[in-house]
PDB file of N, CA and C in Angstrom:
ATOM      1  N   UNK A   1      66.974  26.651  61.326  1.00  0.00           N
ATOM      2  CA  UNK A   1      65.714  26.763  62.011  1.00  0.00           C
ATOM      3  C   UNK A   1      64.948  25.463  61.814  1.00  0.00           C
ATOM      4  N   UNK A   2      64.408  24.972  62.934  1.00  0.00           N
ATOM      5  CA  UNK A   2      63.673  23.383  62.674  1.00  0.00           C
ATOM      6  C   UNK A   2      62.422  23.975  62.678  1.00  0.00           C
ATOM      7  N   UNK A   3      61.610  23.252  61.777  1.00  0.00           N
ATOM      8  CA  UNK A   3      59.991  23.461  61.496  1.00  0.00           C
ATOM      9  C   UNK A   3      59.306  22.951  62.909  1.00  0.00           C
ATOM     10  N   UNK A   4      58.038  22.982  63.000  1.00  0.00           N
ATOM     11  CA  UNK A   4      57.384  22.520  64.201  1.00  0.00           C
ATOM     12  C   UNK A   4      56.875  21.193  64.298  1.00  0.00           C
ATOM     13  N   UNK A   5      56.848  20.268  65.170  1.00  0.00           N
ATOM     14  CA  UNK A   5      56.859  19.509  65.061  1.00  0.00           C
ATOM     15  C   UNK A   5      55.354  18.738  65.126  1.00  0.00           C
ATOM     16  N   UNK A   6      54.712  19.116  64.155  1.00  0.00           N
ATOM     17  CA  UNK A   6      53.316  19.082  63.710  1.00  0.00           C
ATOM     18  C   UNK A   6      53.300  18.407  62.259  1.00  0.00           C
ATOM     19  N   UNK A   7      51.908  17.268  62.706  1.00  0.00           N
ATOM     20  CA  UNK A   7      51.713  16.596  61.339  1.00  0.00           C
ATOM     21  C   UNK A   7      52.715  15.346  61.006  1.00  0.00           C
ATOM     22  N   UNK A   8      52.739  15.283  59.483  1.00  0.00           N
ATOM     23  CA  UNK A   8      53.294  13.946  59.401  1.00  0.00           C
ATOM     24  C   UNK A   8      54.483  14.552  58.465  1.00  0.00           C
ATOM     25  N   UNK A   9      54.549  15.617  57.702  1.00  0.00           N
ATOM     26  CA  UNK A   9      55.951  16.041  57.565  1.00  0.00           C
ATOM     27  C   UNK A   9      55.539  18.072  57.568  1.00  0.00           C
ATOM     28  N   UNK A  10      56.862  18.422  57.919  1.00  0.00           N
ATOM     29  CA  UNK A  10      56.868  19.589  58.203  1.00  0.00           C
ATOM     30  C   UNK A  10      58.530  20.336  56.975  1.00  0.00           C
ATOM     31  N   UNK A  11      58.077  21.603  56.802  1.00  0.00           N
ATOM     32  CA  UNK A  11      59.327  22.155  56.373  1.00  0.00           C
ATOM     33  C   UNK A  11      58.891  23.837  56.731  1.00  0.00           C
ATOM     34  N   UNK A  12      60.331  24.396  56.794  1.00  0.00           N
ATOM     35  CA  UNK A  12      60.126  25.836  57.504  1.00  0.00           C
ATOM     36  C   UNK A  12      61.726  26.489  56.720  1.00  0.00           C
ATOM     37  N   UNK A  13      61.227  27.889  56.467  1.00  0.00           N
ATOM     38  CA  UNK A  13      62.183  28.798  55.945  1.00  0.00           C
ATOM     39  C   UNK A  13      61.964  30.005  56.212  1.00  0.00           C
ATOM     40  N   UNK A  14      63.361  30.475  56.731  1.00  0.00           N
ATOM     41  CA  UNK A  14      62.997  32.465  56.316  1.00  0.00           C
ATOM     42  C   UNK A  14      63.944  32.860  55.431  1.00  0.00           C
ATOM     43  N   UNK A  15      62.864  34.201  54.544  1.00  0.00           N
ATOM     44  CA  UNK A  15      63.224  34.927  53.793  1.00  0.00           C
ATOM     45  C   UNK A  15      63.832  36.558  54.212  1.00  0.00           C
ATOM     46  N   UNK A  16      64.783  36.564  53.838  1.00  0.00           N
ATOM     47  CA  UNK A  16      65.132  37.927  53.777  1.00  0.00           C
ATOM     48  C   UNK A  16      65.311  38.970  52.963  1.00  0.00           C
ATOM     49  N   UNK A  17      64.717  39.962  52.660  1.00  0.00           N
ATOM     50  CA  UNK A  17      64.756  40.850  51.578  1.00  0.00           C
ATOM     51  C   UNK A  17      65.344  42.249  51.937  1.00  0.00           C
ATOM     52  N   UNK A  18      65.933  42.959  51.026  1.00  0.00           N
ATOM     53  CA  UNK A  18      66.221  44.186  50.861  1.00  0.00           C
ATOM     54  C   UNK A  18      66.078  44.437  50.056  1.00  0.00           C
ATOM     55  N   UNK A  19      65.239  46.128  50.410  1.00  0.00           N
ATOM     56  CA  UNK A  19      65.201  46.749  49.479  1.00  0.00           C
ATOM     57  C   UNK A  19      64.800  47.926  49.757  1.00  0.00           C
ATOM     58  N   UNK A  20      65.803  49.370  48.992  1.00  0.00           N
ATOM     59  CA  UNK A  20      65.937  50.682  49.330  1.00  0.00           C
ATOM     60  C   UNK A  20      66.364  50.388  50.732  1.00  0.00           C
ATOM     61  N   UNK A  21      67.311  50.071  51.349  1.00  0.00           N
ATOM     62  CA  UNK A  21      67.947  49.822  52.560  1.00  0.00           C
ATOM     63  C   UNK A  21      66.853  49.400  53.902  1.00  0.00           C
ATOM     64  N   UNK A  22      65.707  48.705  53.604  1.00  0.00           N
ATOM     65  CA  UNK A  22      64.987  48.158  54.546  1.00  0.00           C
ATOM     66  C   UNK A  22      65.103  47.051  54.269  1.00  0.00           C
ATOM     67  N   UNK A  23      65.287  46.209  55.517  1.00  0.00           N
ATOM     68  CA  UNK A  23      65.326  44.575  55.975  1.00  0.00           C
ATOM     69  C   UNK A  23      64.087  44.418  56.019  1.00  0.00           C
ATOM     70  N   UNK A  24      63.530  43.208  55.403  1.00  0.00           N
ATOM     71  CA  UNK A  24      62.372  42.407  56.068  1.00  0.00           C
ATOM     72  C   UNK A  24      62.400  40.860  56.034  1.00  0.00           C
ATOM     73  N   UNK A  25      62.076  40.346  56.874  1.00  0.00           N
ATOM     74  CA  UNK A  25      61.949  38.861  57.186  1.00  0.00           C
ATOM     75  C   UNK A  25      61.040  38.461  57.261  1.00  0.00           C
ATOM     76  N   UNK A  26      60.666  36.512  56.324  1.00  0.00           N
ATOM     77  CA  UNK A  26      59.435  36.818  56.381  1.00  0.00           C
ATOM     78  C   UNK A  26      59.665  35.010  55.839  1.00  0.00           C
ATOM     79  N   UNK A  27      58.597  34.583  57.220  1.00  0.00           N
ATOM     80  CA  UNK A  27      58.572  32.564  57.243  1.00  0.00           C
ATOM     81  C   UNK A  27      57.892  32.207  56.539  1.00  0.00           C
ATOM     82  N   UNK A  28      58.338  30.849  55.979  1.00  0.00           N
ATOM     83  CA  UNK A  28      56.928  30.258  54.933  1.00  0.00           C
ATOM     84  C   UNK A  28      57.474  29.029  56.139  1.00  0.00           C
ATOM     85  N   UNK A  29      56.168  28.759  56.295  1.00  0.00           N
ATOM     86  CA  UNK A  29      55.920  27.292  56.969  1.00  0.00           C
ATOM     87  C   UNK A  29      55.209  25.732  56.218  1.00  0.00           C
ATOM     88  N   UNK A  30      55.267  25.064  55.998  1.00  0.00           N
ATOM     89  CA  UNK A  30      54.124  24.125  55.541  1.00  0.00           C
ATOM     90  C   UNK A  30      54.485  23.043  56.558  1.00  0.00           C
ATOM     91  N   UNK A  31      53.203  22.470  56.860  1.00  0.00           N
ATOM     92  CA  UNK A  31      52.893  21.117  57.097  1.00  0.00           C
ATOM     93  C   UNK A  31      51.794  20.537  56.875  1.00  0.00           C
ATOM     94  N   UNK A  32      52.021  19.587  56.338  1.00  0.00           N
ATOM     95  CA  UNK A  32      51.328  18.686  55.797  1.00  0.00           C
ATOM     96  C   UNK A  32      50.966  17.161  56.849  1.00  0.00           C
ATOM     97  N   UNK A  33      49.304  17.436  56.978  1.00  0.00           N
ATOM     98  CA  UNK A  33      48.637  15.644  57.803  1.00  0.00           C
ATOM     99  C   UNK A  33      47.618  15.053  56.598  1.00  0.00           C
ATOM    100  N   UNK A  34      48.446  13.652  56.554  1.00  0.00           N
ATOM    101  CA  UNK A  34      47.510  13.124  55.294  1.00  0.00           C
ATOM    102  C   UNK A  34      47.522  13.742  53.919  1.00  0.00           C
ATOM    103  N   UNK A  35      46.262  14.506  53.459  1.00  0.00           N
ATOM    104  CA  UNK A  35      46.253  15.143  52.144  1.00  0.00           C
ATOM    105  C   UNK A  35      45.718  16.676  52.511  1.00  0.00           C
ATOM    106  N   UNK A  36      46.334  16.878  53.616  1.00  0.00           N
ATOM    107  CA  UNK A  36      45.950  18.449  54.112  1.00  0.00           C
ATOM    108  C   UNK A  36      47.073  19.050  54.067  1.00  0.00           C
ATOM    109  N   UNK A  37      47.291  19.992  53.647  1.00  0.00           N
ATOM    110  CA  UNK A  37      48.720  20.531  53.250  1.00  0.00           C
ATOM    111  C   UNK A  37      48.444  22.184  53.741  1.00  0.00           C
ATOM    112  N   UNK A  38      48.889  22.809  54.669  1.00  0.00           N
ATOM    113  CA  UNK A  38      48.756  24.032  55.124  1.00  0.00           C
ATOM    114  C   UNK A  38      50.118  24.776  54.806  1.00  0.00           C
ATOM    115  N   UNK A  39      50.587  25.826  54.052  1.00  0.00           N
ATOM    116  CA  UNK A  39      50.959  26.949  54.096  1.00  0.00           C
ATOM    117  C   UNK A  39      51.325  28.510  54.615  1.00  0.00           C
ATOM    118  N   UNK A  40      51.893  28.440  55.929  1.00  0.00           N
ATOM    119  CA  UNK A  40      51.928  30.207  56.157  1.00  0.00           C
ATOM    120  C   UNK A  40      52.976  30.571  56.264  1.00  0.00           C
ATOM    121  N   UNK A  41      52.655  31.712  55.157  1.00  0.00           N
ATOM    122  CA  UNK A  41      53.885  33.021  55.442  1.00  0.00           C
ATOM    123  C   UNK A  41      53.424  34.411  55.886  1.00  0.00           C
ATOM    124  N   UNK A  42      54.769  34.814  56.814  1.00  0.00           N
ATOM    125  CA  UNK A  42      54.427  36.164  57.199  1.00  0.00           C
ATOM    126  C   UNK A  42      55.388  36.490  58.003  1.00  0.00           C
ATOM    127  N   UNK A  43      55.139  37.566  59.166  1.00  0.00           N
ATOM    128  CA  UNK A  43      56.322  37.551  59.757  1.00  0.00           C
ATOM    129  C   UNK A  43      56.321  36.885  60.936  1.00  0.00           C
ATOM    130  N   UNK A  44      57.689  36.226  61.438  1.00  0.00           N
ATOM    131  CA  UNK A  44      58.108  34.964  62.044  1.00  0.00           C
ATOM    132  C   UNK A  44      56.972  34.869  63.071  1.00  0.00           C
ATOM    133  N   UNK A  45      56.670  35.700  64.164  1.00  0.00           N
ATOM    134  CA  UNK A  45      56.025  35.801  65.073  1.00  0.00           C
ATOM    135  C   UNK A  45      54.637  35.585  65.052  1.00  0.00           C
ATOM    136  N   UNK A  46      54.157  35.675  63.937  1.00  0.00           N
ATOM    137  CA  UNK A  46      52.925  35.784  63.330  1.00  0.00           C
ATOM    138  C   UNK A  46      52.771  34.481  62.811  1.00  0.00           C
ATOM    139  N   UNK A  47      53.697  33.764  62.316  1.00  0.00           N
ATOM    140  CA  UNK A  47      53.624  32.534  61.938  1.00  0.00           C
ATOM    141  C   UNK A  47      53.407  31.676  62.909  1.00  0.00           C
ATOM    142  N   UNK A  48      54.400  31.877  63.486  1.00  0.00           N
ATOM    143  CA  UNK A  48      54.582  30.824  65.155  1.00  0.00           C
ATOM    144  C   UNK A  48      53.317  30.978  65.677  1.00  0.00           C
ATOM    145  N   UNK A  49      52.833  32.100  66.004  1.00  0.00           N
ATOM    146  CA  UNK A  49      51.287  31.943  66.876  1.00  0.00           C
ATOM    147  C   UNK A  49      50.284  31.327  66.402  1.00  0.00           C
ATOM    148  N   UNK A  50      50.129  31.454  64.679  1.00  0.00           N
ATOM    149  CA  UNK A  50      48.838  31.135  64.341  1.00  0.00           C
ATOM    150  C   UNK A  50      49.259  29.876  63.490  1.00  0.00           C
ATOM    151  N   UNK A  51      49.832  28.813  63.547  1.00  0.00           N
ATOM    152  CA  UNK A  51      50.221  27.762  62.266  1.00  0.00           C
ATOM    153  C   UNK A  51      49.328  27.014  63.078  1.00  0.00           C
ATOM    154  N   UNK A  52      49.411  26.461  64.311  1.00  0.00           N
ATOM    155  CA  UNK A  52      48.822  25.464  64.741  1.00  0.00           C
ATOM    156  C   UNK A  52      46.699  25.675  64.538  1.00  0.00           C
ATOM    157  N   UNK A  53      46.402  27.297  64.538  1.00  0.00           N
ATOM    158  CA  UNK A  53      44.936  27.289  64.476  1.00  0.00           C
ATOM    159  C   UNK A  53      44.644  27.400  62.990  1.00  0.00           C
ATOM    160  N   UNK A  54      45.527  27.422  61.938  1.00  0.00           N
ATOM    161  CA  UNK A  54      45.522  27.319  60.582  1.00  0.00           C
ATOM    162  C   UNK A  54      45.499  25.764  60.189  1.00  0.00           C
ATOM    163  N   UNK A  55      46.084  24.831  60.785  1.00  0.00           N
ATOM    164  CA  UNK A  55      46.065  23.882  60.635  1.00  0.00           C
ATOM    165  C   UNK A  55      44.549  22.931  61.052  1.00  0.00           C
ATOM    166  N   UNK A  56      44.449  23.426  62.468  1.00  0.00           N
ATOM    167  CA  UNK A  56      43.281  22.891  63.004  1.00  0.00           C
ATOM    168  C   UNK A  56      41.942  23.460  61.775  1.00  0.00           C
ATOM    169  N   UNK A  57      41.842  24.312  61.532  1.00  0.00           N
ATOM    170  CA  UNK A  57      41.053  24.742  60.291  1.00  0.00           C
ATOM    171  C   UNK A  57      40.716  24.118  59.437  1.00  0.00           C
ATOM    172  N   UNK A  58      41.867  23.804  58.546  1.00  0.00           N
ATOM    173  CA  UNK A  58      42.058  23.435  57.531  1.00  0.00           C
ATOM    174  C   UNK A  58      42.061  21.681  57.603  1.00  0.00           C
ATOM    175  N   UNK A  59      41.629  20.691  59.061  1.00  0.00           N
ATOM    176  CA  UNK A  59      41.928  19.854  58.951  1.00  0.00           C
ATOM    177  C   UNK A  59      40.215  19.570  59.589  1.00  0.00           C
ATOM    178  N   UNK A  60      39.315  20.998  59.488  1.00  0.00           N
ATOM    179  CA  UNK A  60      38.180  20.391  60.366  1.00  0.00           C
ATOM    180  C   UNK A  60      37.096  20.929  58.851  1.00  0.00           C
ATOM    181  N   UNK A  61      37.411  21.084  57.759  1.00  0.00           N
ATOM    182  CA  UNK A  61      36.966  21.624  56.927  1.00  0.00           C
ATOM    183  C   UNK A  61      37.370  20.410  55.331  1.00  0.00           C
ATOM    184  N   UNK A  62      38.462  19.802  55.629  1.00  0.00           N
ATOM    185  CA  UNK A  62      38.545  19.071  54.641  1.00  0.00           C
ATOM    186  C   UNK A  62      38.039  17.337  54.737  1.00  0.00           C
TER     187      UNK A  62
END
């Protein structure tokens, strides 16, 4: 899976867990502009929609 191509470096992973026979999946994203370093995990879909207004946030606040 390639991270998004946001910022000045990016990294992206999913997790998969079991447990008591339920699947769950679940992205950690970071990218980092400058000395702003953003973080989200959750589930994939949820990540994808909101990384870019987490970022804008976090880059109009620092």
């Amino acid at each position: 899976m390639a991270a998004p191509d946001l910022g000045d470096e990016q990294w992206s992973q999913l997790l998969t867990h079991l447990v008591g026979g339920q699947r769950s999946v679940v992205k950690q994203t970071a990218v980092r502009v400058g000395n702003v370093l953003v973080i989200v995990s959750g589930l994939p879909g949820l990540v994808d929609a909101n990384l870019e207004k987490a970022l804008a946030k976090a880059e109009a606040v620092s």
